[in-house]
C-alpha atoms as a PDB file:
ATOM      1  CA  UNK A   1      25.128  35.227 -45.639  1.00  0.00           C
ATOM      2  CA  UNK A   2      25.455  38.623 -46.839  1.00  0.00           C
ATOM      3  CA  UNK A   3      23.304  39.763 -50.332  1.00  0.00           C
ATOM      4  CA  UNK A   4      24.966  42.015 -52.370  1.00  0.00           C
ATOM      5  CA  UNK A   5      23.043  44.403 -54.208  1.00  0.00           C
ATOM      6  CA  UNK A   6      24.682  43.925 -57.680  1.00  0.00           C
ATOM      7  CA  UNK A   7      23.286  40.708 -58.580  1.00  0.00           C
ATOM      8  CA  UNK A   8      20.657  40.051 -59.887  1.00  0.00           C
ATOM      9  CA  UNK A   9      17.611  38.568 -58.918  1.00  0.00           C
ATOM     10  CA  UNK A  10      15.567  35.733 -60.571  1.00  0.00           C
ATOM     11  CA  UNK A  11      12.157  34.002 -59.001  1.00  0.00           C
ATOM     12  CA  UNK A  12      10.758  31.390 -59.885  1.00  0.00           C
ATOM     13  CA  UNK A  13       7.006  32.191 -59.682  1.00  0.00           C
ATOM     14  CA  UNK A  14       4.911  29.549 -58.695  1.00  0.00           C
ATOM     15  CA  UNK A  15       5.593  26.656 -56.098  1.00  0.00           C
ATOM     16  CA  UNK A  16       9.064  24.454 -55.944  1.00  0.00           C
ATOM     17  CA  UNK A  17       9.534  20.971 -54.217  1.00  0.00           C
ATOM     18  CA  UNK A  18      11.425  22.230 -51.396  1.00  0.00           C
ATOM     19  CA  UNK A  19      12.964  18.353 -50.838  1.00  0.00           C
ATOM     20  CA  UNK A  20      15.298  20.235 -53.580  1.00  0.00           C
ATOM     21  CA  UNK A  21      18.850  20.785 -52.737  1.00  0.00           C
ATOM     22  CA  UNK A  22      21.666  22.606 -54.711  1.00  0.00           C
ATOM     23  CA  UNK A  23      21.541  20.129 -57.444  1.00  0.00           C
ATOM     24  CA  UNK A  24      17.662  19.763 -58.167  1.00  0.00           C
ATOM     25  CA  UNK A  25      17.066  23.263 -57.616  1.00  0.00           C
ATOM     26  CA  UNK A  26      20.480  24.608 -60.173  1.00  0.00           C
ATOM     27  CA  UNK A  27      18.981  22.378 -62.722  1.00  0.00           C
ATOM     28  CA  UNK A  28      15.322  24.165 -62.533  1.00  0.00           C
ATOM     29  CA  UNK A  29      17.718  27.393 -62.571  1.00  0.00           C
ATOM     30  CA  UNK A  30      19.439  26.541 -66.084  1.00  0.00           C
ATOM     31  CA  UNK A  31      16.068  24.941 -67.667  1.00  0.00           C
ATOM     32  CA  UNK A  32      13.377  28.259 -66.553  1.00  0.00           C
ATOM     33  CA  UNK A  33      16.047  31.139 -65.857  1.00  0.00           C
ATOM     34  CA  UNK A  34      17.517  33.861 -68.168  1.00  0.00           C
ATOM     35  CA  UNK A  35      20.829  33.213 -66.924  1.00  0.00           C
ATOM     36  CA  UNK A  36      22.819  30.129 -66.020  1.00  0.00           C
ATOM     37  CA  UNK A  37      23.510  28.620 -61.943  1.00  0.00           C
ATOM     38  CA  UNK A  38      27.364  30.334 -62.410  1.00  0.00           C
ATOM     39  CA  UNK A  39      26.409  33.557 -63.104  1.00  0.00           C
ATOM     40  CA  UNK A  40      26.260  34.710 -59.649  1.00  0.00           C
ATOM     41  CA  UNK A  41      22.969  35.732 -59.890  1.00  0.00           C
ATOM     42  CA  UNK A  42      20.171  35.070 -57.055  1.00  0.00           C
ATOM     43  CA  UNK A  43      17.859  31.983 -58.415  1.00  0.00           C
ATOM     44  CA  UNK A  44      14.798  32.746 -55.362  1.00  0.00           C
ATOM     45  CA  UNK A  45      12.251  29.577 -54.977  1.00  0.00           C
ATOM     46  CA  UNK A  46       9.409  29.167 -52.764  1.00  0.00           C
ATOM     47  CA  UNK A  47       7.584  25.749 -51.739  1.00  0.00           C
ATOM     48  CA  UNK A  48       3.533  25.467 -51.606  1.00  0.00           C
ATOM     49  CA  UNK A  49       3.146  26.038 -48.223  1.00  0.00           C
ATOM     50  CA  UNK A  50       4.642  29.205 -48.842  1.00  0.00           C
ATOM     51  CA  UNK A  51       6.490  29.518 -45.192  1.00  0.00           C
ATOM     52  CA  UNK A  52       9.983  28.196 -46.838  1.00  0.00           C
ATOM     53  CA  UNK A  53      12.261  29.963 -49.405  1.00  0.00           C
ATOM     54  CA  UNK A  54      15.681  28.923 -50.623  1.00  0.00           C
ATOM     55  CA  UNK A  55      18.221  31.526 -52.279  1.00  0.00           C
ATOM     56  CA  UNK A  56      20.887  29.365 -54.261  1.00  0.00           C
ATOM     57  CA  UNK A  57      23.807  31.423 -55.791  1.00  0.00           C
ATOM     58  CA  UNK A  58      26.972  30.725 -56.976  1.00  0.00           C
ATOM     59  CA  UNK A  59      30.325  32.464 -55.124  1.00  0.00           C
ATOM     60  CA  UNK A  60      33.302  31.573 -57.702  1.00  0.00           C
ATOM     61  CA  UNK A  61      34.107  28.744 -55.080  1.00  0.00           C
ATOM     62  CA  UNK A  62      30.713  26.877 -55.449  1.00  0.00           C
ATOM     63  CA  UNK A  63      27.000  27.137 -55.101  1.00  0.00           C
ATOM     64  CA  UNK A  64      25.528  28.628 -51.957  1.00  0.00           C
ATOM     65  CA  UNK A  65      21.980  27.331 -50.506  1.00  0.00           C
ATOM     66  CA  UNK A  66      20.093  30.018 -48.152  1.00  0.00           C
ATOM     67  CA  UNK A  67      17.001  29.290 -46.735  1.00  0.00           C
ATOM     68  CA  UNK A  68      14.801  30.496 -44.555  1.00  0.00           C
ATOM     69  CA  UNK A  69      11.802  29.209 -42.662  1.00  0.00           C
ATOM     70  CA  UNK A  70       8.899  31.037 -40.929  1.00  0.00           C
ATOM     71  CA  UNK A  71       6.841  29.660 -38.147  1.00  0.00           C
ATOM     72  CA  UNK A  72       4.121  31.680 -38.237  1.00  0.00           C
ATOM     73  CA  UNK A  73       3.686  33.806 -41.290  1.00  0.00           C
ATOM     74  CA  UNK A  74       4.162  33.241 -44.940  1.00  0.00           C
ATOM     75  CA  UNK A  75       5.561  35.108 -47.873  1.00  0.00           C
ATOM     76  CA  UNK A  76       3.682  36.775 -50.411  1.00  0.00           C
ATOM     77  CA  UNK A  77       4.872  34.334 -53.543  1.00  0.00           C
ATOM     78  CA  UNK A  78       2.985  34.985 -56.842  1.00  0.00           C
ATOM     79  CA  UNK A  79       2.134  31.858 -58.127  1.00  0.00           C
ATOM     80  CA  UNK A  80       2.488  32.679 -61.664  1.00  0.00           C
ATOM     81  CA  UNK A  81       4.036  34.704 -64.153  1.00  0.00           C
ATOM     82  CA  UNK A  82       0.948  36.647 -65.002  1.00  0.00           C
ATOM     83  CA  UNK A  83       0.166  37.061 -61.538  1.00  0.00           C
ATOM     84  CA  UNK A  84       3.672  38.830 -60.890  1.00  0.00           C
ATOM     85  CA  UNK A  85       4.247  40.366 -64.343  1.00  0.00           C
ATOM     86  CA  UNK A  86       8.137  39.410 -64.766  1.00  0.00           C
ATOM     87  CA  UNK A  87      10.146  37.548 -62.956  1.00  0.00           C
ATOM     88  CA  UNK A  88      13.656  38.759 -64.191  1.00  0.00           C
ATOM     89  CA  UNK A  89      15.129  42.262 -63.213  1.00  0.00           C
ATOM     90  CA  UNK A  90      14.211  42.405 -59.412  1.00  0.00           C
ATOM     91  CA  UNK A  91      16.216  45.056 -57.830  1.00  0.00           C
ATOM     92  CA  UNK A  92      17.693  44.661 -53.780  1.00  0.00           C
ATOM     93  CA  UNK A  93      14.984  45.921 -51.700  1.00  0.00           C
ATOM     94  CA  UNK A  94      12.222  43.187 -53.779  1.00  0.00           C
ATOM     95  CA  UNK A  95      14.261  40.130 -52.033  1.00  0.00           C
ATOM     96  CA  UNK A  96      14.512  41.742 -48.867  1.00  0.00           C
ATOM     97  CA  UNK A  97      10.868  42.215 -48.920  1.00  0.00           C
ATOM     98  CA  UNK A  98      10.453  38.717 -49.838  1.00  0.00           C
ATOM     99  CA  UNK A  99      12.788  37.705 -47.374  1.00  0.00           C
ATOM    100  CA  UNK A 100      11.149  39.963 -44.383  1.00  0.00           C
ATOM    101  CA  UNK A 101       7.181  38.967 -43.613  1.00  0.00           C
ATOM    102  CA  UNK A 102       7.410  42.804 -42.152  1.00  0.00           C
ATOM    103  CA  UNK A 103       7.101  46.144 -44.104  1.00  0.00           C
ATOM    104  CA  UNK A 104      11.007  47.378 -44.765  1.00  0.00           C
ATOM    105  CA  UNK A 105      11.723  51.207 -45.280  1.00  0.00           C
ATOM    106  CA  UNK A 106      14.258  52.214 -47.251  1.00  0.00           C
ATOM    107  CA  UNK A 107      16.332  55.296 -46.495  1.00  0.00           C
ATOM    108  CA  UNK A 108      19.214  56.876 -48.284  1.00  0.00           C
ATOM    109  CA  UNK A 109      20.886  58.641 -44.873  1.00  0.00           C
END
């Protein structure tokens, strides 16, 4: 999977049922999410246990699931709104520091 850094980037703050697959997890998209599934955007979800997140997305061909699982760590997932702030309007390097359990630096070279 490649992320493009036009999209944007929804999370769901707070935990998800991971058992969730493309269906479950588009319908929490179109019921909590500025946007609809089919915009393209990133729809980011996180389960309790906090070492599994899921990326769902739509490619004009059909719905993509991502997911990613750590052994050892877990990713920092706010688990709430007022915890996080906002959870629309999350730029590139936010997922990738989601994604990565390891301190990312950004350079323009």
């Amino acid at each position: 999977m490649v992320f493009t850094k036009d999209r944007k980037i929804f999370i769901k703050t707070g935990f998800t049922d991971m058992r969730k697959q493309i269906n479950g997890l588009a319908a929490i998209a179109e019921s909590s999410m500025p946007e609809p599934p089919l915009s393209g955007a990133y729809f980011v979800f996180c389960g309790k246990s906090r070492n599994l997140i899921k990326v769902l997305y739509w490619d004009q061909t059909g719905f993509c699931l991502w997911m990613k699982r750590l052994e050892e760590a877990t990713f920092p997932w706010p688990a709430s709104d007022e915890e996080f702030g906002v959870k629309v309007g999350f730029n590139f390097p936010v997922l990738v520091g989601l994604i990565l359990p390891v301190p990312v630096i950004y350079s323009n070279e």
